[in-house]
C-alpha atoms as a PDB file:
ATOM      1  CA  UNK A   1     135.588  89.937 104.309  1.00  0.00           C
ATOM      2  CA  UNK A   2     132.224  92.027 104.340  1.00  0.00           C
ATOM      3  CA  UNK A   3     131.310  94.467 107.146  1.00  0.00           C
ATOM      4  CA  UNK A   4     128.599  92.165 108.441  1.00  0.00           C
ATOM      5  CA  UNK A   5     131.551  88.924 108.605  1.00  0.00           C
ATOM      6  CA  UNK A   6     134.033  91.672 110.268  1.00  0.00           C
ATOM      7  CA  UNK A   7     131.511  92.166 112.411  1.00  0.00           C
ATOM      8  CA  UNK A   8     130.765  88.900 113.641  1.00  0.00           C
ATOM      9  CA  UNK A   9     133.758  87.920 113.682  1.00  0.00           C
ATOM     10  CA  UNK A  10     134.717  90.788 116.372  1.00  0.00           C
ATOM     11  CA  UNK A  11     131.523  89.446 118.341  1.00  0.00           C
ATOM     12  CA  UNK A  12     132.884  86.119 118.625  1.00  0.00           C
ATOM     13  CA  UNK A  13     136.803  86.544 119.031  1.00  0.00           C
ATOM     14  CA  UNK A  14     136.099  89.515 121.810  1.00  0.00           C
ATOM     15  CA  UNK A  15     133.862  86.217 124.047  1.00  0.00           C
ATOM     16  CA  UNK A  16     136.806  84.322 123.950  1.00  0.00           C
ATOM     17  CA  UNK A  17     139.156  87.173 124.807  1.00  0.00           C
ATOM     18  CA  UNK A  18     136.686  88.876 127.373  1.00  0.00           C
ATOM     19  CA  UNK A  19     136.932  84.840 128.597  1.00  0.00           C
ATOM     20  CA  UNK A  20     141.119  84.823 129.081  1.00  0.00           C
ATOM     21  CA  UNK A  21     140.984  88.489 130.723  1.00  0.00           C
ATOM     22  CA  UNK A  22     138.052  89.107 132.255  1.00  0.00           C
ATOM     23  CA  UNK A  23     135.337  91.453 131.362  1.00  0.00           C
ATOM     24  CA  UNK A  24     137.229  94.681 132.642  1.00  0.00           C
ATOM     25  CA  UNK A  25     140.842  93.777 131.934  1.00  0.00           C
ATOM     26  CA  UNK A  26     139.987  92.830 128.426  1.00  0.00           C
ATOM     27  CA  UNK A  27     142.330  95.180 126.061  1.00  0.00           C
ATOM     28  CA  UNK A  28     141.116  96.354 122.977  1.00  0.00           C
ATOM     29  CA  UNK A  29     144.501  96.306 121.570  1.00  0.00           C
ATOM     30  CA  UNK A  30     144.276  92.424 121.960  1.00  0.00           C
ATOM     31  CA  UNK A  31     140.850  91.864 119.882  1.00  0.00           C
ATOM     32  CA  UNK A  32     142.829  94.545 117.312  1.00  0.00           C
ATOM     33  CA  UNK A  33     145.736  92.458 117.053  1.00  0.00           C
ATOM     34  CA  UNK A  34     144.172  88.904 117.306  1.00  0.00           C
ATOM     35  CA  UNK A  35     142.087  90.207 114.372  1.00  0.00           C
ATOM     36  CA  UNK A  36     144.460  91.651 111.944  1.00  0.00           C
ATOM     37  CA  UNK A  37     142.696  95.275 111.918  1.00  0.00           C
ATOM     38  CA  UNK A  38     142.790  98.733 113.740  1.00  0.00           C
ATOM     39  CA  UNK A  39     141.240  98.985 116.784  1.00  0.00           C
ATOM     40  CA  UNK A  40     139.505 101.864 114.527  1.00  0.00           C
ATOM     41  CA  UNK A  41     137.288  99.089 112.641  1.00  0.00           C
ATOM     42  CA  UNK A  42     136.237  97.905 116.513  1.00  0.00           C
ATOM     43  CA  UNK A  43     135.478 101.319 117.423  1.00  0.00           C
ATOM     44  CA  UNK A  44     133.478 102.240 113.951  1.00  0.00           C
ATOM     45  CA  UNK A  45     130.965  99.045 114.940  1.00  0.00           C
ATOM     46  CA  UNK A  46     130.579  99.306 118.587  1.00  0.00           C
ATOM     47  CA  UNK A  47     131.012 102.295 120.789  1.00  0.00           C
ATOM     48  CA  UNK A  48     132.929 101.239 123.694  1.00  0.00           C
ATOM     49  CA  UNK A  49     133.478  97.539 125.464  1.00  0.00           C
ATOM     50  CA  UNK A  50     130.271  98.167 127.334  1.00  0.00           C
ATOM     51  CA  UNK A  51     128.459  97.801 124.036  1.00  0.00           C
ATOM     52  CA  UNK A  52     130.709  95.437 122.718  1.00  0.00           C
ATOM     53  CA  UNK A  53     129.783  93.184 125.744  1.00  0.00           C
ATOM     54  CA  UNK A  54     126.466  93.598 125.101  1.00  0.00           C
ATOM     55  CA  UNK A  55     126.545  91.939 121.753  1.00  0.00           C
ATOM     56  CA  UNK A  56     128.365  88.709 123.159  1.00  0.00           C
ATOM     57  CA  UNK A  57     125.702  87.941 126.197  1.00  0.00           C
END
């Protein structure tokens, strides 16, 4: 998988989980582990959750 699918893909499977928990109580370690990669890889493409949230709305 390509950086741009990886990235997508952590766009879309972070809505649903930001969905199930909520916006604040979201864990990162979820998306990581739902994923199959380090919570590194999220970090490396988006900055925090803020900015993570920002790319799902």
């Amino acid at each position: 998988m390509g950086t741009v699918e990886v990235t997508e893909r952590i766009i879309v499977e972070s809505g649903q989980l930001f969905g199930t928990y909520g916006i604040r109580s979201m864990p990162m370690d979820a998306l990581a582990e739902k994923m199959g990669i380090s919570k590194r890889t999220i970090y490396e493409r988006f900055k925090d959750k803020d900015t993570l949230l920002l790319e799902v709305i």
